[in-house]
PDB file of N, CA and C in Angstrom:
ATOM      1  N   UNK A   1      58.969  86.413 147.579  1.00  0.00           N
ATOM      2  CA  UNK A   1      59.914  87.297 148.225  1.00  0.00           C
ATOM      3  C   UNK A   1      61.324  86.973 147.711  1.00  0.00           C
ATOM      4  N   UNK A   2      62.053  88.145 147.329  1.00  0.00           N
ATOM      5  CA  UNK A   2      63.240  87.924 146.828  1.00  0.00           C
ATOM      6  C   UNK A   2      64.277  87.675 148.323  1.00  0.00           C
ATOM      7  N   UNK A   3      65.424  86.950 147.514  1.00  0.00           N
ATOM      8  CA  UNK A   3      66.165  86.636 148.250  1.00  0.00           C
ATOM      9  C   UNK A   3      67.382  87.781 149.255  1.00  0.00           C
ATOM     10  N   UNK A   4      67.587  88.439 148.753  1.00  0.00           N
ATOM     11  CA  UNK A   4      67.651  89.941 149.134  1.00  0.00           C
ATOM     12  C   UNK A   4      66.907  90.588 150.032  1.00  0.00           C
ATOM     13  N   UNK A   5      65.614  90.407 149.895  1.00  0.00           N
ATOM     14  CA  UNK A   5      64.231  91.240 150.716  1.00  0.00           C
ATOM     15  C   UNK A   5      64.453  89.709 152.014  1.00  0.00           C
ATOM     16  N   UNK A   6      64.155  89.104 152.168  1.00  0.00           N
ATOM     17  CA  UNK A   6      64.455  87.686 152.799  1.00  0.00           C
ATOM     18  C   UNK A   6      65.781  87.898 154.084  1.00  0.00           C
ATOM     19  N   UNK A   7      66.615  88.081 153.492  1.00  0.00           N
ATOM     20  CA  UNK A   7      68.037  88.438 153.826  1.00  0.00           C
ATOM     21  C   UNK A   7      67.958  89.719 154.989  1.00  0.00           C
ATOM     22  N   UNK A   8      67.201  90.790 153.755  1.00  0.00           N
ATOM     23  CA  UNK A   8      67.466  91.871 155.025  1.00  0.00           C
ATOM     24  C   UNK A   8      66.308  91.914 156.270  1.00  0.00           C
ATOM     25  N   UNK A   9      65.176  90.880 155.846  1.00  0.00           N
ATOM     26  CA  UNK A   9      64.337  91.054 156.832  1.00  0.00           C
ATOM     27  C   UNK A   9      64.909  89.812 157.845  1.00  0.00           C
ATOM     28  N   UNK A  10      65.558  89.177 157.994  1.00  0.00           N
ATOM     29  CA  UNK A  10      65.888  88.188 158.392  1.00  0.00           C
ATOM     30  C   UNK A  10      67.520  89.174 159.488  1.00  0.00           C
ATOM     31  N   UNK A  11      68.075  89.916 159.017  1.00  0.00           N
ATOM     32  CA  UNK A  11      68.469  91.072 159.555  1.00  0.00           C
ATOM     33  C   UNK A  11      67.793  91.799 160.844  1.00  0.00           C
ATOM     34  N   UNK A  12      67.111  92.253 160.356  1.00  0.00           N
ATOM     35  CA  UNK A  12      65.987  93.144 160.988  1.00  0.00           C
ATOM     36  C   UNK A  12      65.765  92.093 162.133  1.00  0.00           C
ATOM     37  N   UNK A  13      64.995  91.560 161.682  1.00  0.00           N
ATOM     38  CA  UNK A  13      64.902  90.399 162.934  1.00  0.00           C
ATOM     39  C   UNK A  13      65.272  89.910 164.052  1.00  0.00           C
ATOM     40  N   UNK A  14      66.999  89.736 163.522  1.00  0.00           N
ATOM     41  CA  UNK A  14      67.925  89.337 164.484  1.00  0.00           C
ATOM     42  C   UNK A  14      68.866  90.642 165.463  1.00  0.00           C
ATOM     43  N   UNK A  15      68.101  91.776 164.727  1.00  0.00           N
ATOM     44  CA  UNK A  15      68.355  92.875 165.478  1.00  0.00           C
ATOM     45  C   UNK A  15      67.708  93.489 166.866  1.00  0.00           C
ATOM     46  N   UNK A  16      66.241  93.444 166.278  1.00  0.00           N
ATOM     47  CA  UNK A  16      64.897  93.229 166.716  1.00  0.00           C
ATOM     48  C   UNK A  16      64.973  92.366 168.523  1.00  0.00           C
ATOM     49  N   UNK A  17      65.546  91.114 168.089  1.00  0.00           N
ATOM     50  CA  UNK A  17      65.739  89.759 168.838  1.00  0.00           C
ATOM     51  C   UNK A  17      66.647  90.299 169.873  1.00  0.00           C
ATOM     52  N   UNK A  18      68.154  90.601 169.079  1.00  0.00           N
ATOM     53  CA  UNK A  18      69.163  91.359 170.193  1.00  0.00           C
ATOM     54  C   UNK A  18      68.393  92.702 171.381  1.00  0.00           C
ATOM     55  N   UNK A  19      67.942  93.025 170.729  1.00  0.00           N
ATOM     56  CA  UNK A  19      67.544  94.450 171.467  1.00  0.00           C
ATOM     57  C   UNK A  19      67.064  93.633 172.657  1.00  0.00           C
ATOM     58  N   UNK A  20      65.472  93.067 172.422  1.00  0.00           N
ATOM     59  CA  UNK A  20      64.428  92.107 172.792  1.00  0.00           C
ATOM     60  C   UNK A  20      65.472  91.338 174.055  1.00  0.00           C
ATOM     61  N   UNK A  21      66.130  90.668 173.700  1.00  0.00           N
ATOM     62  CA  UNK A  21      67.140  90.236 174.800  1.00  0.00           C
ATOM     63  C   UNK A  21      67.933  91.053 175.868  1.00  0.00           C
ATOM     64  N   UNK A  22      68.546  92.331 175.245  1.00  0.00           N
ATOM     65  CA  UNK A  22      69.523  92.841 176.073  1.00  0.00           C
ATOM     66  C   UNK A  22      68.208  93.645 176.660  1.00  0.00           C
ATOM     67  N   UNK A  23      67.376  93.803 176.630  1.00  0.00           N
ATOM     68  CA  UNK A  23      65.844  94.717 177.408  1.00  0.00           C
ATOM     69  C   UNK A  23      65.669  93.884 179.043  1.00  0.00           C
ATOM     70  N   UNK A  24      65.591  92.331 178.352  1.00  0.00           N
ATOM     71  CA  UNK A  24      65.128  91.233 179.520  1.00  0.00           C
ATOM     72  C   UNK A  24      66.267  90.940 180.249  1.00  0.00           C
ATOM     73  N   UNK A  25      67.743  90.686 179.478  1.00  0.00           N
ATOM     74  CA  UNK A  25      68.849  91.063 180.942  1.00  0.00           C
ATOM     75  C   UNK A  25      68.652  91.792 181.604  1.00  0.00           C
ATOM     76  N   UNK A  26      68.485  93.268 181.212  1.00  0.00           N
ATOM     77  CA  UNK A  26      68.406  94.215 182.482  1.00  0.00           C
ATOM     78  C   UNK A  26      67.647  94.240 183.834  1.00  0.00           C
ATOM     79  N   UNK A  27      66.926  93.200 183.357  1.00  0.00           N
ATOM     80  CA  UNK A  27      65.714  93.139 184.479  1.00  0.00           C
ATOM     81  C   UNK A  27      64.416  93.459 184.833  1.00  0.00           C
ATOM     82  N   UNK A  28      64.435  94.852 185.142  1.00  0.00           N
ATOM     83  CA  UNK A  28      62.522  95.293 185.000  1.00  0.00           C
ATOM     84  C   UNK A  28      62.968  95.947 184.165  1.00  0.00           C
ATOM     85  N   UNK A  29      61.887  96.594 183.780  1.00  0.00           N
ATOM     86  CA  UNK A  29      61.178  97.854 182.592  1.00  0.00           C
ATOM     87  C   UNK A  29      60.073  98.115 183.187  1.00  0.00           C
ATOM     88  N   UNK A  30      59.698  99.487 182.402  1.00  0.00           N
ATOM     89  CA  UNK A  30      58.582 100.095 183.014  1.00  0.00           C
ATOM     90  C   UNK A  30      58.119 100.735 181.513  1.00  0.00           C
ATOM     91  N   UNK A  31      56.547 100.566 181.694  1.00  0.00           N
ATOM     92  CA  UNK A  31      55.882 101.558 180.069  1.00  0.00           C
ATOM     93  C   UNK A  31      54.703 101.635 180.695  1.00  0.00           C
ATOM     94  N   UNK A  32      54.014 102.784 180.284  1.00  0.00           N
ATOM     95  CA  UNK A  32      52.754 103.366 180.218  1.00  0.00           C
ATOM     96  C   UNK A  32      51.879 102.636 179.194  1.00  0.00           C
ATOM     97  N   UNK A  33      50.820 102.087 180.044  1.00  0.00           N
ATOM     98  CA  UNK A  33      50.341 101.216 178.637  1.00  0.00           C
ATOM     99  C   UNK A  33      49.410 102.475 177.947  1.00  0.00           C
ATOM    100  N   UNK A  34      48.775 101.776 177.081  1.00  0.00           N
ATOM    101  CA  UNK A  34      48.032 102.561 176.064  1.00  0.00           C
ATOM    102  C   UNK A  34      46.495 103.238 176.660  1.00  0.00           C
ATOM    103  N   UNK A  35      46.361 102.243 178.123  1.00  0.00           N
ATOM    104  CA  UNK A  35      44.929 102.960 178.992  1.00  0.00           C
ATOM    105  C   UNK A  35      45.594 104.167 179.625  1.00  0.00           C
ATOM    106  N   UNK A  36      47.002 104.265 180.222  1.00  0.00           N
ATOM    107  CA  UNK A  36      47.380 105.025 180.937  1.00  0.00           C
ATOM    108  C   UNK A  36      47.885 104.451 182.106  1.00  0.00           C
ATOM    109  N   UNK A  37      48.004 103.165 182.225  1.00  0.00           N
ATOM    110  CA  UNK A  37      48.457 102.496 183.501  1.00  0.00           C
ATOM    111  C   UNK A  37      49.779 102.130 183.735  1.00  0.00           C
ATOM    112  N   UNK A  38      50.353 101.906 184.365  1.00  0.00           N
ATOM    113  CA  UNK A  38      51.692 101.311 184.517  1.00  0.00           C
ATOM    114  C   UNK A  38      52.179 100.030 184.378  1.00  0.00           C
ATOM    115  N   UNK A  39      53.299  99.804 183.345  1.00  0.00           N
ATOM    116  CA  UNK A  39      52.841  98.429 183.373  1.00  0.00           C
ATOM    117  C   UNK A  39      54.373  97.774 183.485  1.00  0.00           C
ATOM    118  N   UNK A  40      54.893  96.936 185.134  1.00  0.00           N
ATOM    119  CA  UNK A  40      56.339  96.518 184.768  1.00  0.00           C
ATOM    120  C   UNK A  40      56.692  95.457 184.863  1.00  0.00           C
ATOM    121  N   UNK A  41      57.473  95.291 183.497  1.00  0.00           N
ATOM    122  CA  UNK A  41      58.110  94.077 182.615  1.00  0.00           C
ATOM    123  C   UNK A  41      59.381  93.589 183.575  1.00  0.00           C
ATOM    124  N   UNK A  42      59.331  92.163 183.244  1.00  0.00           N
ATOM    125  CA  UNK A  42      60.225  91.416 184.413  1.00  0.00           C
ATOM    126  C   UNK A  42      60.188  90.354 184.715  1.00  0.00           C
ATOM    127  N   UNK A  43      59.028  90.708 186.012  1.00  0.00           N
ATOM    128  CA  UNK A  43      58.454  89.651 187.154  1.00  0.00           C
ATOM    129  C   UNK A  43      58.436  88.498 186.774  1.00  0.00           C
ATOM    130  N   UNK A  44      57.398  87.936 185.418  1.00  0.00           N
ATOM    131  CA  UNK A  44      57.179  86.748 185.680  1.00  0.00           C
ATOM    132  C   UNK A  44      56.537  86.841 183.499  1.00  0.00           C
ATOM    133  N   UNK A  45      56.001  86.336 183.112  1.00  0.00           N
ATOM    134  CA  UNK A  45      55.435  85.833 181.800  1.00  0.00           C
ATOM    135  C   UNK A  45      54.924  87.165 181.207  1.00  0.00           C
ATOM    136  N   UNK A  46      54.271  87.182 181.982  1.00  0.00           N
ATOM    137  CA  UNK A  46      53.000  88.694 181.923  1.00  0.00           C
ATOM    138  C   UNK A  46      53.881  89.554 182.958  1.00  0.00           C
ATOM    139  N   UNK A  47      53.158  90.994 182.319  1.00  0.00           N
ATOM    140  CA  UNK A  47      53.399  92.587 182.775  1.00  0.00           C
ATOM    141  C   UNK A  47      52.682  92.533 183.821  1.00  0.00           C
ATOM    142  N   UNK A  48      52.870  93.241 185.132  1.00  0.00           N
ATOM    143  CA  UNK A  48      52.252  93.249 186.055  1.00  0.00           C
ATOM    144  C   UNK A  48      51.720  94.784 185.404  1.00  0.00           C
ATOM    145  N   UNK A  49      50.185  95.094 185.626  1.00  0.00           N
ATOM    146  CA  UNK A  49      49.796  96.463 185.328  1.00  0.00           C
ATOM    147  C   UNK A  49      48.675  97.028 186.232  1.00  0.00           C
ATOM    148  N   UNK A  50      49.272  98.192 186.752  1.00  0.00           N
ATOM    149  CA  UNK A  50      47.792  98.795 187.623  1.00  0.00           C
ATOM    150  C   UNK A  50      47.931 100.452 187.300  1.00  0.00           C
ATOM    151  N   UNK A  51      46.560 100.644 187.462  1.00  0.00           N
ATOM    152  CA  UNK A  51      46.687 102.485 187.717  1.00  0.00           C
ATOM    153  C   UNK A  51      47.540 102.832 188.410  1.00  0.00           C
ATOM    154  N   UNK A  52      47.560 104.246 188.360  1.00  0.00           N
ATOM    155  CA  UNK A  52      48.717 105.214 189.539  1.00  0.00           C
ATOM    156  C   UNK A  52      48.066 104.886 190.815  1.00  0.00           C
ATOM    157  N   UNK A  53      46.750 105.038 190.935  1.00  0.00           N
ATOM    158  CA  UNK A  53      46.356 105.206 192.305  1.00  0.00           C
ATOM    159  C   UNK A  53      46.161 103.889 192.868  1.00  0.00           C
ATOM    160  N   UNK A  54      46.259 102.929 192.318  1.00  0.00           N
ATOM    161  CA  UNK A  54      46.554 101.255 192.934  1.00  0.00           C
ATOM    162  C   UNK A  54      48.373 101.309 192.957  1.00  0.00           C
ATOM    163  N   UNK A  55      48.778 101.422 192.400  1.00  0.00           N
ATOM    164  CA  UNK A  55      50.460 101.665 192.749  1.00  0.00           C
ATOM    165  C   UNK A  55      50.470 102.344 193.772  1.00  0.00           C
ATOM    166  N   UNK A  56      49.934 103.225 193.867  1.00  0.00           N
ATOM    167  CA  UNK A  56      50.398 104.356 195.196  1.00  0.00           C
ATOM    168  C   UNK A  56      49.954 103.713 196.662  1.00  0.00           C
ATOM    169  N   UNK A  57      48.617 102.654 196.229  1.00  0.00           N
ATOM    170  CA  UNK A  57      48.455 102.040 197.457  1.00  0.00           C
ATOM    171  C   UNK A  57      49.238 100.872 197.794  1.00  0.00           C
ATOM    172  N   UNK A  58      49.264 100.219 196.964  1.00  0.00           N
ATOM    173  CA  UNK A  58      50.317  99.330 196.888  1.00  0.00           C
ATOM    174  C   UNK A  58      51.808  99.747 197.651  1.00  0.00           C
ATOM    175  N   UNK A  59      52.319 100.334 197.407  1.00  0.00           N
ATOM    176  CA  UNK A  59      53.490 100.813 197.488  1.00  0.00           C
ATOM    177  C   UNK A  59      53.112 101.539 198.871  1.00  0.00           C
ATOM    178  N   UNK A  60      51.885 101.653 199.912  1.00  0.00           N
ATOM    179  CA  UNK A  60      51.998 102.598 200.598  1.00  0.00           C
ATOM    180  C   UNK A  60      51.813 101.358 201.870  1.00  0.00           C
ATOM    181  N   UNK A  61      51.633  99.730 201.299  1.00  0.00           N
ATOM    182  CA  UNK A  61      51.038  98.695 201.965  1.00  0.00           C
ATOM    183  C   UNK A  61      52.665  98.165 201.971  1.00  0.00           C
ATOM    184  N   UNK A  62      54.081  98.666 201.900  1.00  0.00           N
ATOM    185  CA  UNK A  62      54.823  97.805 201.543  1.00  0.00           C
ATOM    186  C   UNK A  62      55.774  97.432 202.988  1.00  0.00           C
ATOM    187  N   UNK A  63      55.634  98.310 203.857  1.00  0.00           N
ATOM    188  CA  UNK A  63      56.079  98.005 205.214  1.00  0.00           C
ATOM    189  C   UNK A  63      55.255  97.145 205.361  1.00  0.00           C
ATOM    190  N   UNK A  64      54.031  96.944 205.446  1.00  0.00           N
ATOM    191  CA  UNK A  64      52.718  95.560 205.628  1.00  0.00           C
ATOM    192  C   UNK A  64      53.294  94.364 205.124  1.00  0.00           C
ATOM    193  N   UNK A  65      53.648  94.701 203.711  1.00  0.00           N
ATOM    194  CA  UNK A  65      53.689  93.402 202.613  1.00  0.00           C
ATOM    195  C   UNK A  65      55.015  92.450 203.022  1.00  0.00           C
ATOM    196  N   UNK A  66      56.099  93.407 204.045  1.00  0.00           N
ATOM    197  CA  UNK A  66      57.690  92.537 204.311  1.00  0.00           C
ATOM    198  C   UNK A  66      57.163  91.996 205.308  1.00  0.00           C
ATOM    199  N   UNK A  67      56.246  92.677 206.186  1.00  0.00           N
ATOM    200  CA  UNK A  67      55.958  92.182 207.091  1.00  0.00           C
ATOM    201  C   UNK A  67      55.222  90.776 207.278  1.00  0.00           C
ATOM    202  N   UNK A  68      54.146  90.420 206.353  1.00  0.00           N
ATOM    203  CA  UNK A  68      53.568  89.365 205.751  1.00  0.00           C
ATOM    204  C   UNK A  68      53.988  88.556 205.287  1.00  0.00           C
ATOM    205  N   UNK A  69      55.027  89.260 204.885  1.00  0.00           N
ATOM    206  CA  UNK A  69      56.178  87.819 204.213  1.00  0.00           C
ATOM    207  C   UNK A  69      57.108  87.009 205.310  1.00  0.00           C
ATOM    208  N   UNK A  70      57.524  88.217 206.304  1.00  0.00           N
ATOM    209  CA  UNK A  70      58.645  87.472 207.065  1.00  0.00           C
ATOM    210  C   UNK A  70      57.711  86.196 207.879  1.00  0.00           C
ATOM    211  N   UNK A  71      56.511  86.752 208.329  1.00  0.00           N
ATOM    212  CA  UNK A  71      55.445  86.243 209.342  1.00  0.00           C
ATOM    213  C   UNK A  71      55.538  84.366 208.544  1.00  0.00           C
ATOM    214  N   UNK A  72      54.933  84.801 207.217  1.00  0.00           N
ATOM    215  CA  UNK A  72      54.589  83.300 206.411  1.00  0.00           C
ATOM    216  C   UNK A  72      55.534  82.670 205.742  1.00  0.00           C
ATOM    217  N   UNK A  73      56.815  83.136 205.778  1.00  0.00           N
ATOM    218  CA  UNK A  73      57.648  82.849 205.065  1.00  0.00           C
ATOM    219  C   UNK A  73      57.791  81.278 204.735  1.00  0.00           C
ATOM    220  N   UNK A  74      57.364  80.366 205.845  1.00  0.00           N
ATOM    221  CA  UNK A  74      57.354  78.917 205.587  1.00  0.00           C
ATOM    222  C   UNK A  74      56.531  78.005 204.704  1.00  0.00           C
ATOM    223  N   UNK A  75      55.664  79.285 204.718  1.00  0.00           N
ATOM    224  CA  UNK A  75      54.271  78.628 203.780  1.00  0.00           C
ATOM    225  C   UNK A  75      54.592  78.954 202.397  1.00  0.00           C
ATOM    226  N   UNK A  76      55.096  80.305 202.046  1.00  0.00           N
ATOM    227  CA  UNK A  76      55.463  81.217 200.421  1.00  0.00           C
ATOM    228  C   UNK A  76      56.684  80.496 199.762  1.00  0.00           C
ATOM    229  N   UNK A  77      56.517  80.025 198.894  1.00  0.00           N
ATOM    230  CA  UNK A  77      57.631  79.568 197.995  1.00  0.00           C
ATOM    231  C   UNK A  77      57.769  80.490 197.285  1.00  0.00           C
ATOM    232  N   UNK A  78      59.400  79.783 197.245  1.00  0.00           N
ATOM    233  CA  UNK A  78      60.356  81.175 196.200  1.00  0.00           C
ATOM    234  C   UNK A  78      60.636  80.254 194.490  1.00  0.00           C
ATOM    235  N   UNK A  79      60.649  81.383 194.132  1.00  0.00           N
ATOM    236  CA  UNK A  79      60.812  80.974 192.262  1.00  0.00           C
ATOM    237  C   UNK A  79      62.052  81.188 191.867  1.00  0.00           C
ATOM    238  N   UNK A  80      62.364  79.621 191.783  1.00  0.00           N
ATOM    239  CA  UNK A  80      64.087  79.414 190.937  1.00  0.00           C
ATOM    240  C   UNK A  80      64.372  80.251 189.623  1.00  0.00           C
TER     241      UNK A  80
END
């Protein structure tokens, strides 16, 4: 590989990288994976991903889910 070709891919890269970064400041993201599911970037290492119709339940359990939390709150650790 020439030093030139090297150079500009080494470019590319650090462009690539910037984007890649200013994506994960923002916080979440959201993409349609390639099955059709939802999949959002953020949370933790890994994409959290479910169908529409597990989101919709999810999301329909979420008065439940504060509620579950406030209840156990002593037991649930929080992530620095």
């Amino acid at each position: 590989m020439s030093e030139e070709a090297m150079r500009l891919e080494l470019e590319s890269l650090r462009r690539e990288n910037s984007a890649l970064k200013a994506t994960s400041a923002k916080g979440l993201s959201m993409k349609v994976s390639e099955k059709g599911a939802l999949s959002v970037y953020g949370l933790g290492r890994f994409p959290v991903t479910l169908y529409k119709e597990q989101w919709v339940k999810l999301l329909g359990m979420s008065a439940d889910i504060g509620t579950f939390l406030q209840a156990n709150d002593a037991q649930l650790k929080a992530k620095d």
